[in-house]
Structures are given as structure tokens and as C-alpha cells.
N, C-alpha and C. Protein backbone atom coordinates (compact mmCIF):
# COMPACT_ATOMS: atom_id res chain seq x y z
N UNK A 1 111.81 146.95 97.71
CA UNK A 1 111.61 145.64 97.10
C UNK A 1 110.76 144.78 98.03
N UNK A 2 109.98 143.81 97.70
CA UNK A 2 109.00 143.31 98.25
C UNK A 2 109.66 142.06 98.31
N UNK A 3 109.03 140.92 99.31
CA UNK A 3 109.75 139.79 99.26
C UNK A 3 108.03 138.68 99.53
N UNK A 4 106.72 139.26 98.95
CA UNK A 4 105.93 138.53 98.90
C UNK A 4 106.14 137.51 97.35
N UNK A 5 105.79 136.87 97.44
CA UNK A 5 105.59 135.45 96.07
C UNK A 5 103.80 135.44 96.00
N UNK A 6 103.68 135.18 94.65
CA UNK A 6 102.44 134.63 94.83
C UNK A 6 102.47 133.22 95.25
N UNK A 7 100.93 132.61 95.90
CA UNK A 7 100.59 131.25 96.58
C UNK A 7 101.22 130.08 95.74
N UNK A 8 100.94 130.40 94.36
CA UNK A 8 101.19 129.18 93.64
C UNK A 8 102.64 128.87 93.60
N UNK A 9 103.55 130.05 92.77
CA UNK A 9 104.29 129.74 92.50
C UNK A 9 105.68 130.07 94.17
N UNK A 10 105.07 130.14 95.60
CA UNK A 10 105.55 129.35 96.81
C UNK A 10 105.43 127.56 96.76
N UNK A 11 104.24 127.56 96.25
CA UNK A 11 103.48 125.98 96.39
C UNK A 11 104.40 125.58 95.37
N UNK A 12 105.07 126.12 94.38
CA UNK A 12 106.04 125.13 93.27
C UNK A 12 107.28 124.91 93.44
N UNK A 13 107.56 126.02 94.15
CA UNK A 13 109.04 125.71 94.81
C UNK A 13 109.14 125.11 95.82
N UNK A 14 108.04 124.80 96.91
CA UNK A 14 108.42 124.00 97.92
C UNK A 14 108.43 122.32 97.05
N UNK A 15 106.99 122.21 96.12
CA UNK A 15 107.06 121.12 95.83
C UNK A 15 108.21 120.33 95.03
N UNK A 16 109.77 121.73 94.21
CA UNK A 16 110.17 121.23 93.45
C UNK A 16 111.39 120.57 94.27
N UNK A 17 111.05 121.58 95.83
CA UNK A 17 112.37 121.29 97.13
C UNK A 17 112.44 120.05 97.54
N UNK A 18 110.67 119.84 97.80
CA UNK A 18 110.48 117.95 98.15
C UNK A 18 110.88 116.95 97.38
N UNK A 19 111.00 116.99 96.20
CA UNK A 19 111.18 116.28 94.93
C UNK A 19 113.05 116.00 95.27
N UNK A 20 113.90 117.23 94.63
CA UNK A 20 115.02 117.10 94.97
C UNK A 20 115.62 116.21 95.89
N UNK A 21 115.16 117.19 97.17
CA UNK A 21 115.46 116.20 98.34
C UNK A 21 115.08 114.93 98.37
N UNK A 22 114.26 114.63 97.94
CA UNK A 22 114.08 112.75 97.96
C UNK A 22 115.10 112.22 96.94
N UNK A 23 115.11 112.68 95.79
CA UNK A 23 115.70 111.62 95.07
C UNK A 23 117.24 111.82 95.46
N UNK A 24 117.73 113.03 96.15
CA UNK A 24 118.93 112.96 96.74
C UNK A 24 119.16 111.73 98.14
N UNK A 25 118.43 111.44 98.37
CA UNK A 25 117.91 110.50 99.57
C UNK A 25 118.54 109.49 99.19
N UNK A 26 119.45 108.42 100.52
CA UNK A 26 119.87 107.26 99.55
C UNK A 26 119.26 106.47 101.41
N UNK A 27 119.37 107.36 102.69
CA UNK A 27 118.89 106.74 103.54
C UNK A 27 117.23 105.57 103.40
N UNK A 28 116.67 104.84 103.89
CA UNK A 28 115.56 104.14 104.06
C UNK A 28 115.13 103.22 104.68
N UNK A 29 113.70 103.59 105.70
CA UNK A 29 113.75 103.07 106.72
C UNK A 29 112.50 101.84 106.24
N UNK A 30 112.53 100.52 106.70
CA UNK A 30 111.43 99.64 106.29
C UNK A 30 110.43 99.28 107.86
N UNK A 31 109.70 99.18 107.86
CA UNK A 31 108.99 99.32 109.41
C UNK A 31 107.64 98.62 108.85
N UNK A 32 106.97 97.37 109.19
CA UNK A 32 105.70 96.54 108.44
C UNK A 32 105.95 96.18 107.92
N UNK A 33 106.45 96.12 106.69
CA UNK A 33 106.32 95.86 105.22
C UNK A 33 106.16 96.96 104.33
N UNK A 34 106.60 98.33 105.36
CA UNK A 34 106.55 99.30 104.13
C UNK A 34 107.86 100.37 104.14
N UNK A 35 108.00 100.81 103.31
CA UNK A 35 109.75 101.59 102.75
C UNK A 35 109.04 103.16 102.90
N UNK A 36 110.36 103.98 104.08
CA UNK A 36 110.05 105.12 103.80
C UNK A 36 111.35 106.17 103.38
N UNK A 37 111.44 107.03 102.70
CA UNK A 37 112.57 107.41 102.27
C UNK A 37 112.99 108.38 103.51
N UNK A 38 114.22 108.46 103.94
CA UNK A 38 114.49 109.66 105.17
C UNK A 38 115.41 110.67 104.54
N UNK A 39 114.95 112.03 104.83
CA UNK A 39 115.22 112.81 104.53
C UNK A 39 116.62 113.43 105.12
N UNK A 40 116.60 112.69 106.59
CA UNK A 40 117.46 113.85 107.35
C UNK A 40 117.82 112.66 108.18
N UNK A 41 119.33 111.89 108.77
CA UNK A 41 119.60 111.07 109.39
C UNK A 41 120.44 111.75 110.62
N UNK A 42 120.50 111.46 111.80
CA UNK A 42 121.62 111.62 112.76
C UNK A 42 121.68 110.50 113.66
N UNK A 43 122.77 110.40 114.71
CA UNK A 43 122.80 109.41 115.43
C UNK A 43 121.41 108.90 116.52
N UNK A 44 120.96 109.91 117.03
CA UNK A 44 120.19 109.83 117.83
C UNK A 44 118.40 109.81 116.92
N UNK A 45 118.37 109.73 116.04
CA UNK A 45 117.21 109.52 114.73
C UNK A 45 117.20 110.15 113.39
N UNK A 46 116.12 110.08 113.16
CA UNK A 46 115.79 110.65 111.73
C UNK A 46 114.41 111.64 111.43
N UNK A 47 114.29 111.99 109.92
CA UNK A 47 113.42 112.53 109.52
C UNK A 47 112.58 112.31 108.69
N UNK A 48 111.79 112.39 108.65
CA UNK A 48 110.53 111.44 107.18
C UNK A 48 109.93 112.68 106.79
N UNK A 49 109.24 112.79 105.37
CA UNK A 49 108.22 113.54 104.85
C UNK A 49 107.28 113.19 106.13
N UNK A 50 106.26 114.87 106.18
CA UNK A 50 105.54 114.30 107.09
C UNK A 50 104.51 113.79 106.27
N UNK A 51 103.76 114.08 105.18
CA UNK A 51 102.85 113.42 104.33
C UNK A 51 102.95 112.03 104.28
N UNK A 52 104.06 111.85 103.79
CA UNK A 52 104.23 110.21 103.60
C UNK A 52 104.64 109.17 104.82
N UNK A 53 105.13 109.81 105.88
CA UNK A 53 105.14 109.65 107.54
C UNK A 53 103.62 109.38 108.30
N UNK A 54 103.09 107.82 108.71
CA UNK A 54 102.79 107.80 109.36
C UNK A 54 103.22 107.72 111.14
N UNK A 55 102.44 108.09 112.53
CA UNK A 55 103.23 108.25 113.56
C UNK A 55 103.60 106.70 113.42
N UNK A 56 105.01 106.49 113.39
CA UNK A 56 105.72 105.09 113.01
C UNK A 56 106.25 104.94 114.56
N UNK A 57 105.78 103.25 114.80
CA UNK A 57 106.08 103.19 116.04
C UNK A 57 107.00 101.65 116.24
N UNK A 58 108.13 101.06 116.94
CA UNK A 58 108.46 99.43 116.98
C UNK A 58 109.30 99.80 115.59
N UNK A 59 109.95 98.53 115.59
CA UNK A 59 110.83 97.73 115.37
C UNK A 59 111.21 97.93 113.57
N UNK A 60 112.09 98.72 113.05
CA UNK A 60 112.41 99.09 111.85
C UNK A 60 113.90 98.57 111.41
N UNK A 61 113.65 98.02 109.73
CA UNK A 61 115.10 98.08 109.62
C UNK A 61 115.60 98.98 108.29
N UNK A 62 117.15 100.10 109.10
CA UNK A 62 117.48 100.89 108.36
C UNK A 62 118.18 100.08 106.96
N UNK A 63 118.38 101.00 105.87
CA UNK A 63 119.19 100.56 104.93
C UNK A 63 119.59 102.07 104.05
N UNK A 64 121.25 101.73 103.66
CA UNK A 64 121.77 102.71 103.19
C UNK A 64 121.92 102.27 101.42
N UNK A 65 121.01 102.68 100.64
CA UNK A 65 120.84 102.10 99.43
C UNK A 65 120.12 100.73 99.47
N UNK A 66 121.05 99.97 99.11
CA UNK A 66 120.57 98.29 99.06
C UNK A 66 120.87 97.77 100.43
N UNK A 67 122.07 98.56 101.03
CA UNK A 67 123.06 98.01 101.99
C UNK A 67 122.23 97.86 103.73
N UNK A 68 121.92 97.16 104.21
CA UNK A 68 121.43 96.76 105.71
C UNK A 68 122.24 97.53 106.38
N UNK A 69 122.39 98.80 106.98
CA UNK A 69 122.62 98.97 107.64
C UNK A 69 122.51 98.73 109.47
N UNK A 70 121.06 98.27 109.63
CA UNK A 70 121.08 97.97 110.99
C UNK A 70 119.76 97.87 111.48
N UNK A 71 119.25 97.70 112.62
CA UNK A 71 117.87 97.43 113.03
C UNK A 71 117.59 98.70 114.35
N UNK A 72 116.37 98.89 114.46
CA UNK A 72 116.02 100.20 115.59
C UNK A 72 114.82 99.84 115.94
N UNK A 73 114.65 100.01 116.83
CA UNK A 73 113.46 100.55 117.70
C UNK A 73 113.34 102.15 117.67
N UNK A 74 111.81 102.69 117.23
CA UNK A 74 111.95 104.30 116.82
C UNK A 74 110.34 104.52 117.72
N UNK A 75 110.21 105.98 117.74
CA UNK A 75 109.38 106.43 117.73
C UNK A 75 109.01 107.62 117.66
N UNK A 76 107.78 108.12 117.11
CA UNK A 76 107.74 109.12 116.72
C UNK A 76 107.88 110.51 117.49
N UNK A 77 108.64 111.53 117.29
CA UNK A 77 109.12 112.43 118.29
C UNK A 77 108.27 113.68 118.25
N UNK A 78 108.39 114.55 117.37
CA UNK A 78 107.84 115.86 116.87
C UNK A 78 107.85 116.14 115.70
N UNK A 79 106.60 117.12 115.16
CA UNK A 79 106.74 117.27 113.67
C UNK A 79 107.12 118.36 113.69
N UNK A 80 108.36 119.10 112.56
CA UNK A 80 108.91 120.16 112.49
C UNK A 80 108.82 120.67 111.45
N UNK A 81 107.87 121.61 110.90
CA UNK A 81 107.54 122.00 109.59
C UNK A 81 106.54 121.00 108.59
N UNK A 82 107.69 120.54 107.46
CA UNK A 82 107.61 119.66 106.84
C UNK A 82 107.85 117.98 107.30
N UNK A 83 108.40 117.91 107.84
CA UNK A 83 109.08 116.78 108.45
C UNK A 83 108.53 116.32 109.61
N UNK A 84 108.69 114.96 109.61
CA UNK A 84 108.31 114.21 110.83
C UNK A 84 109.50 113.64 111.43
N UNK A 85 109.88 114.02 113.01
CA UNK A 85 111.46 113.55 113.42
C UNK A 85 111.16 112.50 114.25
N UNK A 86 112.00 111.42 114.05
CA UNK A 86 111.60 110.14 115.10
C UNK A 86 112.62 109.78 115.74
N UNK A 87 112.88 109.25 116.79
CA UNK A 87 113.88 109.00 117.57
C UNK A 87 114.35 107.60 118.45
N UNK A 88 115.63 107.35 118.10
CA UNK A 88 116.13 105.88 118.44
C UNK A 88 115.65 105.71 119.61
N UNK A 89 115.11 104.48 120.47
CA UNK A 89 115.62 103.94 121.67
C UNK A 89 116.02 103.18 121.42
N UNK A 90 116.48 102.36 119.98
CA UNK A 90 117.64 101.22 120.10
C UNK A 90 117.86 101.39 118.90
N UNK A 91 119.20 101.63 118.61
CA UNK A 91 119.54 101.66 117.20
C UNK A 91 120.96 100.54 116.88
N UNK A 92 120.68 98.89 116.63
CA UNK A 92 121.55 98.35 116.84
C UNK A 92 122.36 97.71 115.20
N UNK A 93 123.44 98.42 115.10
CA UNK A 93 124.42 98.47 113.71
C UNK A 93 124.20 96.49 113.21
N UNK A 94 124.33 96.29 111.77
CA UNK A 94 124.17 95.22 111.26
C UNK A 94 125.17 94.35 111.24
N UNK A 95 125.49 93.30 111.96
CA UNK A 95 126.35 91.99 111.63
C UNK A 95 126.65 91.51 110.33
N UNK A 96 127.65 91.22 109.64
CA UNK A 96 128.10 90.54 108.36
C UNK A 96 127.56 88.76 108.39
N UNK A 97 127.78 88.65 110.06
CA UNK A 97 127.67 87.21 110.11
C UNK A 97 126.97 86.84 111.83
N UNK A 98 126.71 86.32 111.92
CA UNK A 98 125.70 85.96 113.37
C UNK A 98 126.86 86.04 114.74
N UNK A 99 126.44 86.37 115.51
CA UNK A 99 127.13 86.11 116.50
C UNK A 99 127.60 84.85 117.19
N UNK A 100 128.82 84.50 117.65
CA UNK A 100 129.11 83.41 117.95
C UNK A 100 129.12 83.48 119.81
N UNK A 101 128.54 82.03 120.04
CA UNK A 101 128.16 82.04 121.32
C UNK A 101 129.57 81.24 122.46
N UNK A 102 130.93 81.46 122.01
CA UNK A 102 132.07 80.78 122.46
C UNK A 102 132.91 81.67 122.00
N UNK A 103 134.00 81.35 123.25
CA UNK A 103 135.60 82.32 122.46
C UNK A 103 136.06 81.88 121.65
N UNK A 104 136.85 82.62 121.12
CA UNK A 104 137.52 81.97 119.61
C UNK A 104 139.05 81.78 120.49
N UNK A 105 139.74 80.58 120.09
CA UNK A 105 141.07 80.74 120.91
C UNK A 105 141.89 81.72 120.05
N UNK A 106 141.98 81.56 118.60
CA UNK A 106 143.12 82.63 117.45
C UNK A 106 141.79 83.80 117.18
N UNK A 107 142.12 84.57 116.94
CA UNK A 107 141.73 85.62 116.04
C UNK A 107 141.43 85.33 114.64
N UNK A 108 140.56 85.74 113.83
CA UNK A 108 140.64 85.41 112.63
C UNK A 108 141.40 86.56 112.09
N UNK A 109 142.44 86.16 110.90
CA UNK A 109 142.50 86.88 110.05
C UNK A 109 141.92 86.75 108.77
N UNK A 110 142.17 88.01 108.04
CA UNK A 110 141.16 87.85 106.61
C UNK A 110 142.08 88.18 106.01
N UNK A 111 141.96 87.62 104.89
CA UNK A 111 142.79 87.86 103.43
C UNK A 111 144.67 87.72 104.21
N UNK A 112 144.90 86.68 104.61
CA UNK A 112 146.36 86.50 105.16
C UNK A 112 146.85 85.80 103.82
N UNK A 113 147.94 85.75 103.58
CA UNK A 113 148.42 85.08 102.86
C UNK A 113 149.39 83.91 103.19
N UNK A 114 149.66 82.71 102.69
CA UNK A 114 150.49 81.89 103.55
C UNK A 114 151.64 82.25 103.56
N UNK A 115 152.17 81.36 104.47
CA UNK A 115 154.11 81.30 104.35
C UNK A 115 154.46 81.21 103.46
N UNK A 116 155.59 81.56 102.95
CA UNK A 116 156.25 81.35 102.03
C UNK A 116 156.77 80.04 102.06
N UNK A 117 156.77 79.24 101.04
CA UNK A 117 157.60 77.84 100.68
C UNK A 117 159.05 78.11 100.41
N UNK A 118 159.70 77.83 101.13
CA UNK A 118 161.01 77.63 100.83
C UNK A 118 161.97 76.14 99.75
């Protein structure tokens, strides 16, 4: 048994692999003013189409769907195949609310409910 393909129909299955994989994609990185979908996330970076991957360099912010996940400093690492892998030197997680520049004397709680009235 042979395990050659013809050219084209290699060229249709990779293209139907790229397809998949993106719209399975919910990672996305914004860097300029422009949105790139990531293919492949880990702690220490990510992965981009390399086609649609320019070498992306400074100050990006991630998002998981709609959701802000966080802000990075990236740069571009090695291309591996298909893919372009880039890599954190600062990957800093997103605040709900700004940082406060004083101690808090209580703790906040959330969703407490009061005392009971007697």
C-alpha cells in the first residue's frame, strides 16, 4: 500500500485543517489595531497562522472570546511548520477594577448578606 496523495488533494486537507482549527479558536490576540486568531496558547506564549502572522513585536492585548483576558509584551520566537510561535516577556492577567494605591483596613466582602433583624 502506498501512502503518496496527490498535490491537490494534500493542499485540501491541509486547507480544510486550517479552516477547522480557526473557527475552533476562541483565543485572540489584538497588537496595533489589528485581531489575530491564536491557534495554540500556553503559559509561556502562543501560536498564530504563519500566513496571517506578521513578525509581531510590543505590547498586545489577549482576549478569551469577548472576555479581556490580560495584556503582554510578545515577541516573535520561531516558525514551526505552519505556525508562527511567539513568546511572553510579560504576560500581565486583567484587573476587574484598577488598582488601589492604600490599604484597605476591612477586607471587602462580596455578595454578604446582612444580619439578621431580630
Amino acid at each position: 500500500m502506498t501512502d503518496f496523495l496527490p498535490r491537490e488533494v494534500r493542499e485540501g486537507l491541509e486547507a480544510a485543517r486550517k479552516c477547522e482549527r480557526r473557527k475552533s479558536a476562541r483565543m485572540r490576540i489584538e497588537v496595533g489595531g489589528q485581531s489575530f486568531t491564536i491557534l495554540r496558547y500556553w503559559d509561556e506564549g502562543f501560536a498564530l497562522d504563519v500566513e496571517d502572522a506578521p513578525h509581531l513585536r510590543g505590547y498586545g492585548d489577549l482576549y478569551d472570546g469577548a472576555r479581556h483576558v490580560g495584556q503582554c509584551l510578545i515577541v516573535a520566537s520561531a516558525e514551526d511548520g505552519d505556525e508562527m510561535v511567539f513568546e511572553f516577556k510579560r504576560n500581565t492577567p486583567a484587573a476587574e477594577r484598577p488598582p488601589v494605591d492604600f490599604a484597605r483596613d476591612e477586607p471587602e466582602t462580596a455578595g454578604a448578606l446582612p444580619p439578621p433583624v431580630d
